[in-house]
PDB file of N, CA and C in Angstrom:
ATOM      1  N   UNK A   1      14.322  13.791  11.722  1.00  0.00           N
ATOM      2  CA  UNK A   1      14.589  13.138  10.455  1.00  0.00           C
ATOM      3  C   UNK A   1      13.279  12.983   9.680  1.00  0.00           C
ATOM      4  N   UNK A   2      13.205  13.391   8.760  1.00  0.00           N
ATOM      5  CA  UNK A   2      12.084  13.502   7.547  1.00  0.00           C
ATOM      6  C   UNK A   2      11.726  11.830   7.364  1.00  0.00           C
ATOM      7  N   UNK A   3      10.759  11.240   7.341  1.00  0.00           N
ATOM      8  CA  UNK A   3      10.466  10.213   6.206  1.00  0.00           C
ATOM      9  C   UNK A   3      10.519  10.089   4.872  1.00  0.00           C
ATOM     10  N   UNK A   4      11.362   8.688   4.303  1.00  0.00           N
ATOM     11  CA  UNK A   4      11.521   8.932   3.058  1.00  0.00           C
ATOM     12  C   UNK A   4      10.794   7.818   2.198  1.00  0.00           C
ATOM     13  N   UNK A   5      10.192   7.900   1.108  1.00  0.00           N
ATOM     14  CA  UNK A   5       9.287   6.840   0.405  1.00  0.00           C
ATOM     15  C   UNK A   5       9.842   6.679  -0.665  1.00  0.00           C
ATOM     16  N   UNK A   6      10.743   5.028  -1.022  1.00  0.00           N
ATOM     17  CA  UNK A   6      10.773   4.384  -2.032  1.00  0.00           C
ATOM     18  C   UNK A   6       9.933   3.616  -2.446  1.00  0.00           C
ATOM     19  N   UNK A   7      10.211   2.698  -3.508  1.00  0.00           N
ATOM     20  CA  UNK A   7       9.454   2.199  -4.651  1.00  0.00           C
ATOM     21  C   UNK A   7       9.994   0.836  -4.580  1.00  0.00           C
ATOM     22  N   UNK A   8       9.875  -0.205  -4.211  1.00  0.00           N
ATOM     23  CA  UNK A   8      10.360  -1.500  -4.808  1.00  0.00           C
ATOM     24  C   UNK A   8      10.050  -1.981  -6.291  1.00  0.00           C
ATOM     25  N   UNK A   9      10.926  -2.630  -6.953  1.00  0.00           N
ATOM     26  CA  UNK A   9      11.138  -2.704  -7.803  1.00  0.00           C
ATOM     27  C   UNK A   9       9.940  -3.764  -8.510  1.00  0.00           C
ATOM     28  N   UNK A  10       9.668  -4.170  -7.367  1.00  0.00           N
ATOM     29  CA  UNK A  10       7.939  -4.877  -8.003  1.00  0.00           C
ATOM     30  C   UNK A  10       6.790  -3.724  -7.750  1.00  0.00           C
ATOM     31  N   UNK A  11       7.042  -3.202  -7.004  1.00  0.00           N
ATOM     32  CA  UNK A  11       5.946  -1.778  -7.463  1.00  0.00           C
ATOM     33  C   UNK A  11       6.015  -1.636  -7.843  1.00  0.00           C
ATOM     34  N   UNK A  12       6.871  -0.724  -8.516  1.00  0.00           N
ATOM     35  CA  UNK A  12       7.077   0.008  -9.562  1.00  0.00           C
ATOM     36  C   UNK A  12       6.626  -0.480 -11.214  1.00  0.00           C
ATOM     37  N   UNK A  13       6.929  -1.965 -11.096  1.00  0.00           N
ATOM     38  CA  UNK A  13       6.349  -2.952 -12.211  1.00  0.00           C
ATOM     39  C   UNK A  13       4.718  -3.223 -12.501  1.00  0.00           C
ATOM     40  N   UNK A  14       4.638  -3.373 -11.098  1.00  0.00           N
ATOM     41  CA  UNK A  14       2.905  -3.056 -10.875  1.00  0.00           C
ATOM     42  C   UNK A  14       1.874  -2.100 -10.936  1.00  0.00           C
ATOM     43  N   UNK A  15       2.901  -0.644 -10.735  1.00  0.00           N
ATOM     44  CA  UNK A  15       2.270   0.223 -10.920  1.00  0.00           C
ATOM     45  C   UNK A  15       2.021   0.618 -12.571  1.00  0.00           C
ATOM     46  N   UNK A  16       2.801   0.603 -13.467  1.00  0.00           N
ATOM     47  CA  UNK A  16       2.877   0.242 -14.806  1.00  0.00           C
ATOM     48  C   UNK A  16       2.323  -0.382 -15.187  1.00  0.00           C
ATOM     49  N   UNK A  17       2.229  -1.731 -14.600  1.00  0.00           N
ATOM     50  CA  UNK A  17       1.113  -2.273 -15.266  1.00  0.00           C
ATOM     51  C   UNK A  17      -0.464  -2.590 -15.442  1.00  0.00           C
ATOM     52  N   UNK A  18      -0.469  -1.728 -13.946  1.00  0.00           N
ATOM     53  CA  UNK A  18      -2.156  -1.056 -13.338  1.00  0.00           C
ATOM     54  C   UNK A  18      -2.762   0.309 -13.393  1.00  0.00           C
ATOM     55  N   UNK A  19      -1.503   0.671 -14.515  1.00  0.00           N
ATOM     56  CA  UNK A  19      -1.893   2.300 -14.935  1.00  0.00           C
ATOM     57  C   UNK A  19      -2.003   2.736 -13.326  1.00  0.00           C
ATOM     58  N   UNK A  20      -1.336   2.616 -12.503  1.00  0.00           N
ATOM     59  CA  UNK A  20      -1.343   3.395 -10.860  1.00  0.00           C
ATOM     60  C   UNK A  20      -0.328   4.420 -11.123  1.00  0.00           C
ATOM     61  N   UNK A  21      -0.921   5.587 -10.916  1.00  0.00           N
ATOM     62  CA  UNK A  21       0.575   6.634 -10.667  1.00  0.00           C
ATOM     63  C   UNK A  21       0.890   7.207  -9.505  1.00  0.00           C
ATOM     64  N   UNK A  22       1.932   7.359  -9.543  1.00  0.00           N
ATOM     65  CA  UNK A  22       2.985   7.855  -8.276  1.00  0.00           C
ATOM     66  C   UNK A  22       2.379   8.601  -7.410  1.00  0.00           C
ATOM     67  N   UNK A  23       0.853   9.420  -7.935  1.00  0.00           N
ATOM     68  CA  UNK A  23       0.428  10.472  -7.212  1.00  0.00           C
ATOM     69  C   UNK A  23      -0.757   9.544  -6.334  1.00  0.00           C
ATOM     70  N   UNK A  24      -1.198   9.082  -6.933  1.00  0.00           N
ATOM     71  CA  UNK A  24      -2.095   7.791  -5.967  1.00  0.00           C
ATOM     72  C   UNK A  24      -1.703   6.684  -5.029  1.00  0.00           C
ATOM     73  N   UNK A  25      -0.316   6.638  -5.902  1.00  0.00           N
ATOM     74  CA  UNK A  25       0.479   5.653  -4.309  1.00  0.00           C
ATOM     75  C   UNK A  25       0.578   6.364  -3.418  1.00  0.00           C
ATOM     76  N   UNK A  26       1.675   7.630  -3.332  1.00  0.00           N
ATOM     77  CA  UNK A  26       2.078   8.634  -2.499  1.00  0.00           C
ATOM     78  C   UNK A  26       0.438   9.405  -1.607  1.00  0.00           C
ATOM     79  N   UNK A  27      -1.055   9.188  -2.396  1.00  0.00           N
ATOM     80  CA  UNK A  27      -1.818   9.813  -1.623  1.00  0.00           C
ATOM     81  C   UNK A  27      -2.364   8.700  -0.203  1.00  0.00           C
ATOM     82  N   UNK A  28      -2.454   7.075  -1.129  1.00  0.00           N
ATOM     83  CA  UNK A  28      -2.492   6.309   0.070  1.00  0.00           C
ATOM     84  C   UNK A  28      -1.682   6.359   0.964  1.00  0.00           C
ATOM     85  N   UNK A  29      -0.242   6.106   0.819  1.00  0.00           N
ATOM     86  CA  UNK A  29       0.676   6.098   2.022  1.00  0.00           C
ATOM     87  C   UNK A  29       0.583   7.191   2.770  1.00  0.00           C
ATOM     88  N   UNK A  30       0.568   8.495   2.673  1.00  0.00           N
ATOM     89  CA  UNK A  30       0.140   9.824   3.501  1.00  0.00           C
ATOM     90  C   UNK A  30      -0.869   9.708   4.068  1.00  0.00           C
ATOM     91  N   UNK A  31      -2.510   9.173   3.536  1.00  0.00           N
ATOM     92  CA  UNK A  31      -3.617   9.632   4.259  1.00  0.00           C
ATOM     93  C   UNK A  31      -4.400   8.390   4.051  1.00  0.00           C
ATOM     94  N   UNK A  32      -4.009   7.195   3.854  1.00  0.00           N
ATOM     95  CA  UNK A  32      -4.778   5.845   3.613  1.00  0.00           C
ATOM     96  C   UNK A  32      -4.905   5.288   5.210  1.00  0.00           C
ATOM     97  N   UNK A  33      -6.003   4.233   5.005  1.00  0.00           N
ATOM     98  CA  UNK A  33      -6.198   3.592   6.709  1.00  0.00           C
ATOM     99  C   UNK A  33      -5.871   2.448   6.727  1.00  0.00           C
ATOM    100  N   UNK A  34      -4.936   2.259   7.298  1.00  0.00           N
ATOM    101  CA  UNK A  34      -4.571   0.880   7.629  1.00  0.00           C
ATOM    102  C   UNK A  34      -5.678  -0.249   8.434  1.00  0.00           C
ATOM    103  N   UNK A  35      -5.266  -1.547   7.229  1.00  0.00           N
ATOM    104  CA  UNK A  35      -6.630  -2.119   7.653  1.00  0.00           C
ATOM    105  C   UNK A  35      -6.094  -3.387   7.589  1.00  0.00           C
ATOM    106  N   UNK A  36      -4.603  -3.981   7.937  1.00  0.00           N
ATOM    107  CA  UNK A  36      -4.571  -5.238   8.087  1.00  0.00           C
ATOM    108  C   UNK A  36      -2.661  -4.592   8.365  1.00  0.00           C
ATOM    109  N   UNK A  37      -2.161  -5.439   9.412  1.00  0.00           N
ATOM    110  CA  UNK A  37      -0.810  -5.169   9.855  1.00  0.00           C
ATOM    111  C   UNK A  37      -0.159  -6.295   9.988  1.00  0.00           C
ATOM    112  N   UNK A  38       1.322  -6.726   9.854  1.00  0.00           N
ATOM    113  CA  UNK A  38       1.743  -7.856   9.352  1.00  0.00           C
ATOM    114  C   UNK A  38       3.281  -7.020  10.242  1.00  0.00           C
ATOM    115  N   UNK A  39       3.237  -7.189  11.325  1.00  0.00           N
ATOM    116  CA  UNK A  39       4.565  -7.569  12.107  1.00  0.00           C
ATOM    117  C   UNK A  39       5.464  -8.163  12.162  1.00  0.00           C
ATOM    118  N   UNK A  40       5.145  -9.457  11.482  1.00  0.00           N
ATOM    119  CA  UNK A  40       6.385 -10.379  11.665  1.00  0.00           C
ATOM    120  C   UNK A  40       7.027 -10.877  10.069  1.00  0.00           C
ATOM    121  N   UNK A  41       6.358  -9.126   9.220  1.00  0.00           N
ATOM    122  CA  UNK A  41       7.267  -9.726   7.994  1.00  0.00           C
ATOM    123  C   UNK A  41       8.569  -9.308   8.192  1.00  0.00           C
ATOM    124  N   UNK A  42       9.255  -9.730   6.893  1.00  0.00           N
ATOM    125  CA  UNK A  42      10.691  -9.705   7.143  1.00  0.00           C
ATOM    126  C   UNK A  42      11.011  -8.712   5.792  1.00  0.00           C
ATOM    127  N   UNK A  43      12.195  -8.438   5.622  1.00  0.00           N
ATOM    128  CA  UNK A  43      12.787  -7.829   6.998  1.00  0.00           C
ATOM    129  C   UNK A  43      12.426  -6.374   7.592  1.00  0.00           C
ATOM    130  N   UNK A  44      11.130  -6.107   6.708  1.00  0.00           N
ATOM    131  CA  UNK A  44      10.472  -4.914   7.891  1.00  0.00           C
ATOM    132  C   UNK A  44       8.712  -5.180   8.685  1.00  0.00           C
ATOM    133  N   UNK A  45       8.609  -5.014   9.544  1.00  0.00           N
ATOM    134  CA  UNK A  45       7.066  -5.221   9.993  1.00  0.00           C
ATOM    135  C   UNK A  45       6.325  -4.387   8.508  1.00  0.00           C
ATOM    136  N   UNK A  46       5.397  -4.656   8.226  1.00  0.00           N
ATOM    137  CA  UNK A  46       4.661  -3.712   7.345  1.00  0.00           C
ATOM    138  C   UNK A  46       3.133  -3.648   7.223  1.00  0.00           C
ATOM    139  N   UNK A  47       2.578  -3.063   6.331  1.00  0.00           N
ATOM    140  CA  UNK A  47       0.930  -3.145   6.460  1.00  0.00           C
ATOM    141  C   UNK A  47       0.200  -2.900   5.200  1.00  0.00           C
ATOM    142  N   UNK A  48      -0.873  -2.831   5.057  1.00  0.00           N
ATOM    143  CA  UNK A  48      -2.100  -2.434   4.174  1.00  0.00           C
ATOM    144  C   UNK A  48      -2.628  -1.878   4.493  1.00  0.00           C
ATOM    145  N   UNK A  49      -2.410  -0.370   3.461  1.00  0.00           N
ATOM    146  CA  UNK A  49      -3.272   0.483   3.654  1.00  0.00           C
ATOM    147  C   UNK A  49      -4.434   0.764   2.959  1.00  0.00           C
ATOM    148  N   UNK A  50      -5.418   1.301   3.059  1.00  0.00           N
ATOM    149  CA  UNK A  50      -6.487   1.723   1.809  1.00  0.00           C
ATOM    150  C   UNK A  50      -6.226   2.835   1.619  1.00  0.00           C
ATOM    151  N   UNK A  51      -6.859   3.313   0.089  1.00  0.00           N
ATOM    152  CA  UNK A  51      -7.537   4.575  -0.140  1.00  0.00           C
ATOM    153  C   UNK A  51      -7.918   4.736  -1.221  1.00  0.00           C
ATOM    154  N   UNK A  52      -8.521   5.893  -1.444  1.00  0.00           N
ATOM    155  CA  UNK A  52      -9.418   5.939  -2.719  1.00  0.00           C
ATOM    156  C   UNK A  52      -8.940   7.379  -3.557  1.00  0.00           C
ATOM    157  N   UNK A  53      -7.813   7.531  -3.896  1.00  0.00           N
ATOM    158  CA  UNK A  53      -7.209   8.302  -4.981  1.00  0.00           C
ATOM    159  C   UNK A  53      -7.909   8.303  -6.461  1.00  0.00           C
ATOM    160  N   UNK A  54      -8.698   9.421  -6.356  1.00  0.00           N
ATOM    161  CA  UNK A  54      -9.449   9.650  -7.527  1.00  0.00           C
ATOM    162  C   UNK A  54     -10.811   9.120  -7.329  1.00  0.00           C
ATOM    163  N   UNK A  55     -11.271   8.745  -6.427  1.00  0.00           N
ATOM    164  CA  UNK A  55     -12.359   7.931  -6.439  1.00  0.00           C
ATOM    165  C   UNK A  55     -12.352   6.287  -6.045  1.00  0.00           C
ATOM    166  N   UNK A  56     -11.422   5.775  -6.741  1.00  0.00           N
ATOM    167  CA  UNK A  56     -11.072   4.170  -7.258  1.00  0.00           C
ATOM    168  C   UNK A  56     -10.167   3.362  -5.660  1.00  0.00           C
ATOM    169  N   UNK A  57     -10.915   2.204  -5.114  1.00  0.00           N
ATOM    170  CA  UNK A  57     -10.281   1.712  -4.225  1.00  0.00           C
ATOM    171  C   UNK A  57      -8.753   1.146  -4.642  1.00  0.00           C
ATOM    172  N   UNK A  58      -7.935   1.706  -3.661  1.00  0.00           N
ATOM    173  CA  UNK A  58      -6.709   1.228  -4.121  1.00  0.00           C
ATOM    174  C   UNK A  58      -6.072   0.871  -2.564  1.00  0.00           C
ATOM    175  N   UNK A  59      -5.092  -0.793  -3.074  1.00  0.00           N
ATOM    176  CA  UNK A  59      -4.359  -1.604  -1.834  1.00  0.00           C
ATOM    177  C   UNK A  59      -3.118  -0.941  -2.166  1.00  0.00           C
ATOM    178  N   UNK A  60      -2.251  -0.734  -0.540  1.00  0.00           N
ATOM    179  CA  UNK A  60      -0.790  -0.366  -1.011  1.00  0.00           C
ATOM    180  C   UNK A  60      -0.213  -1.153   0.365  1.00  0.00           C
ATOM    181  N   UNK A  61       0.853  -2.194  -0.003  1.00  0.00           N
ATOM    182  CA  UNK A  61       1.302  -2.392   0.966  1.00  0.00           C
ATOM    183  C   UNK A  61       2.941  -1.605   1.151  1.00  0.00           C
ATOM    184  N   UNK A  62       2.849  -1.330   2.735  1.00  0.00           N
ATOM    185  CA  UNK A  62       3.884  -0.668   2.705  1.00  0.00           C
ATOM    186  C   UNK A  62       4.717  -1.145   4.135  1.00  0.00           C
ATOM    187  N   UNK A  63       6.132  -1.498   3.674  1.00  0.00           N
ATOM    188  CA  UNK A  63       7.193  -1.680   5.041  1.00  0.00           C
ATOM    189  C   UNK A  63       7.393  -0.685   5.670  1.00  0.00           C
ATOM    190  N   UNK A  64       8.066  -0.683   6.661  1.00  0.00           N
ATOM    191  CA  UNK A  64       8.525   0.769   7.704  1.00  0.00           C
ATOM    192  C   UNK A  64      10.091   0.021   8.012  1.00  0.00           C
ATOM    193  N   UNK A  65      11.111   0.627   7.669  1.00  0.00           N
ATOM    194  CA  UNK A  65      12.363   0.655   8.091  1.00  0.00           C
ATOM    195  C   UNK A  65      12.863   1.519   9.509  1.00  0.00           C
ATOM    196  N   UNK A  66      12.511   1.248  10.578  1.00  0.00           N
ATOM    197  CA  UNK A  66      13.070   2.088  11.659  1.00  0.00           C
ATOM    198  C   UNK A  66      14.263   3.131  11.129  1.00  0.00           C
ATOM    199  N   UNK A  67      15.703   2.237  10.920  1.00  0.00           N
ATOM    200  CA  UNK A  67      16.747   2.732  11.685  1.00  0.00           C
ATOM    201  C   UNK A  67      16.958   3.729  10.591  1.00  0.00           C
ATOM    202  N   UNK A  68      16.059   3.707   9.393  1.00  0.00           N
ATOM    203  CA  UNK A  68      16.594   5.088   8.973  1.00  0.00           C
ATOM    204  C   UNK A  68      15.079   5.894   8.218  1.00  0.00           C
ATOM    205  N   UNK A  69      13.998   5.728   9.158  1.00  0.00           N
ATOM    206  CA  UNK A  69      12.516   6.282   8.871  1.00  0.00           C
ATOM    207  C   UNK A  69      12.437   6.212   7.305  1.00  0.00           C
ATOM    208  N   UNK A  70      12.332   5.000   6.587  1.00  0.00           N
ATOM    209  CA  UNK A  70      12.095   4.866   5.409  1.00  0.00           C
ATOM    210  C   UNK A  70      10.887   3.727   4.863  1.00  0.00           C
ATOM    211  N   UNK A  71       9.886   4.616   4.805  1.00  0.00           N
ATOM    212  CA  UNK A  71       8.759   3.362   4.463  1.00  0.00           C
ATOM    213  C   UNK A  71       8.818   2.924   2.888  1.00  0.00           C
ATOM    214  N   UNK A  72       9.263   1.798   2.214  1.00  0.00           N
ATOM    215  CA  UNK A  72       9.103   1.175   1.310  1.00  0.00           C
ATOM    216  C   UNK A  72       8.180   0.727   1.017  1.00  0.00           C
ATOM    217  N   UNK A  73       7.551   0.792  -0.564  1.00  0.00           N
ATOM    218  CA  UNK A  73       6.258   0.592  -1.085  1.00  0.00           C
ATOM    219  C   UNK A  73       6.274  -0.843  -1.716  1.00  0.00           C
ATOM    220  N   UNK A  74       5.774  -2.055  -0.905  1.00  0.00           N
ATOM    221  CA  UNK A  74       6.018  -3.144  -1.410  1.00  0.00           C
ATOM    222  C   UNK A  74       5.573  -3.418  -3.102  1.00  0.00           C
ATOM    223  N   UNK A  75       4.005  -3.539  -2.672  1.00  0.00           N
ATOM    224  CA  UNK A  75       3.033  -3.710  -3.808  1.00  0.00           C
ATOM    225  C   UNK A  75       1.700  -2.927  -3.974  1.00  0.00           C
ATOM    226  N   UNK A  76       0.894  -3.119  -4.865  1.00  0.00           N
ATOM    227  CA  UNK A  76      -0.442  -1.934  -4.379  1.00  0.00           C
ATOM    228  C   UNK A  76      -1.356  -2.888  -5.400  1.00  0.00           C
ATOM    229  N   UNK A  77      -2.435  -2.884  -5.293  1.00  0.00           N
ATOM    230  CA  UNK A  77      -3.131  -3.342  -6.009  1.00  0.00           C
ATOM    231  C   UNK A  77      -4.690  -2.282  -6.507  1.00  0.00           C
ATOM    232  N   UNK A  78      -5.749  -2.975  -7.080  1.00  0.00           N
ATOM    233  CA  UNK A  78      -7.168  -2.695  -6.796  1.00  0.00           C
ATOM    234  C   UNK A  78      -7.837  -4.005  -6.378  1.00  0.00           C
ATOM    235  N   UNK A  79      -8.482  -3.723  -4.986  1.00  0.00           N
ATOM    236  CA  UNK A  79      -8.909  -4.798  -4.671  1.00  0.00           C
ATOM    237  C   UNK A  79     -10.239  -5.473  -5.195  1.00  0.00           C
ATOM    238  N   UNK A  80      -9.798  -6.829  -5.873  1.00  0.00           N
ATOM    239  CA  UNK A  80     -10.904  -7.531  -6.051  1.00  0.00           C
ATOM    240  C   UNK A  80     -11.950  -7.578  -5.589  1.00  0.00           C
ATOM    241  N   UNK A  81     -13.330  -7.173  -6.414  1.00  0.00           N
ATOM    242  CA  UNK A  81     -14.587  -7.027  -4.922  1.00  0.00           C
ATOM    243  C   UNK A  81     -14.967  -8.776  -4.827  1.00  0.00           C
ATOM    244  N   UNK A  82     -14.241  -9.638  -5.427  1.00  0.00           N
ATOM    245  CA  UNK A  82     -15.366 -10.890  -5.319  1.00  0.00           C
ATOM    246  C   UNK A  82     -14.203 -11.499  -4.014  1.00  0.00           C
ATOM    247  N   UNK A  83     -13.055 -10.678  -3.371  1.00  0.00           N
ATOM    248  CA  UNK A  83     -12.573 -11.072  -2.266  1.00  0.00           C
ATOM    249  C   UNK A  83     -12.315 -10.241  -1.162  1.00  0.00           C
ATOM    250  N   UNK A  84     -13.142  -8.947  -0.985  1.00  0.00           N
ATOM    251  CA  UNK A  84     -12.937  -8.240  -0.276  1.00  0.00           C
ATOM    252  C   UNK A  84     -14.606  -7.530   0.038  1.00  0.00           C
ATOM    253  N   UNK A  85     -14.915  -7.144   0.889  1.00  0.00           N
ATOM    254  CA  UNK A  85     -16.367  -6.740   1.396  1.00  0.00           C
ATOM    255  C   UNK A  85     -16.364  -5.386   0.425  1.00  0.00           C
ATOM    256  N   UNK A  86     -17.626  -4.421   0.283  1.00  0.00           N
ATOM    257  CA  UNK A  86     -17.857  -3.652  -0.266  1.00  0.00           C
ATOM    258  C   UNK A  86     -17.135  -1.869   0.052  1.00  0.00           C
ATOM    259  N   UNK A  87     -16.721  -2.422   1.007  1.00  0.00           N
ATOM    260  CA  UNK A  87     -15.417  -0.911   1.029  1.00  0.00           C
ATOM    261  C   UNK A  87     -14.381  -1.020   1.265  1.00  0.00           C
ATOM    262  N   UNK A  88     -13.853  -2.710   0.751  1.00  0.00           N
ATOM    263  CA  UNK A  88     -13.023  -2.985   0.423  1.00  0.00           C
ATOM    264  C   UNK A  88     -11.871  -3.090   1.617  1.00  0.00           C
ATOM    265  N   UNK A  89     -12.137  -3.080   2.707  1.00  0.00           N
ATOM    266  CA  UNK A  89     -11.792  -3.007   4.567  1.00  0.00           C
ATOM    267  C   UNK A  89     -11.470  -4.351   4.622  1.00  0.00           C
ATOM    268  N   UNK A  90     -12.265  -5.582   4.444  1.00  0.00           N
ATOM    269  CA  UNK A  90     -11.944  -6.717   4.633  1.00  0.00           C
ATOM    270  C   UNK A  90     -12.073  -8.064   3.881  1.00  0.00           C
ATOM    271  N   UNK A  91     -11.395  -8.769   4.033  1.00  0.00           N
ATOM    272  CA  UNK A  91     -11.223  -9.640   2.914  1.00  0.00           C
ATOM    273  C   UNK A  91     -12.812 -11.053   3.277  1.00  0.00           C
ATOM    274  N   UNK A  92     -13.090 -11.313   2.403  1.00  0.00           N
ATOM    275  CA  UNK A  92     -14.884 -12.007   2.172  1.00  0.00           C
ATOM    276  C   UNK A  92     -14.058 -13.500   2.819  1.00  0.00           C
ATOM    277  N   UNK A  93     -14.962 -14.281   3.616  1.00  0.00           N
ATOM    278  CA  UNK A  93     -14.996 -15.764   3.936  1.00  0.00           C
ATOM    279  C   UNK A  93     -14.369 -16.846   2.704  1.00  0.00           C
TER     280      UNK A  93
END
């Protein structure tokens, strides 16, 4: 069974409104590094990934649906540097 990647409907809002396009979400979720994992969200475990599409640090959080291999794209951001260390890996004290 193939993996399939939707859009939640607050992504999708976010991405619009962070000038993020589809081709920079879709490059984090494929080849971004996960750098913070969140198991006990509901109702899918999910995570944060990084990457740098085009150059520019970009956050994407993304769920994983088992029962039918469908990772959903919660939210994505650019991470703030005055709360995150300088490659943007971890979040500052």
């Amino acid at each position: 069974m193939t993996q399939s990647i939707v859009f939640s409907g607050h992504a999708a809002k976010r991405m619009f409104e962070r000038s993020i396009s589809v081709d920079d979400v879709l490059y984090v979720v494929e080849s971004g590094e996960v750098i913070e994992n969140y198991p006990d969200d509901w109702p899918y475990p999910s995570r944060l990934l990084l990457g740098q599409p085009g150059g520019r640090y970009l956050h994407v959080v993304v769920a994983h649906n088992k029962s039918n291999n469908e990772s959903i794209v919660v939210t994505l951001y650019e991470p703030d540097p005055s709360k995150w260390d300088t490659e943007c890996k971890r979040r500052m004290p």
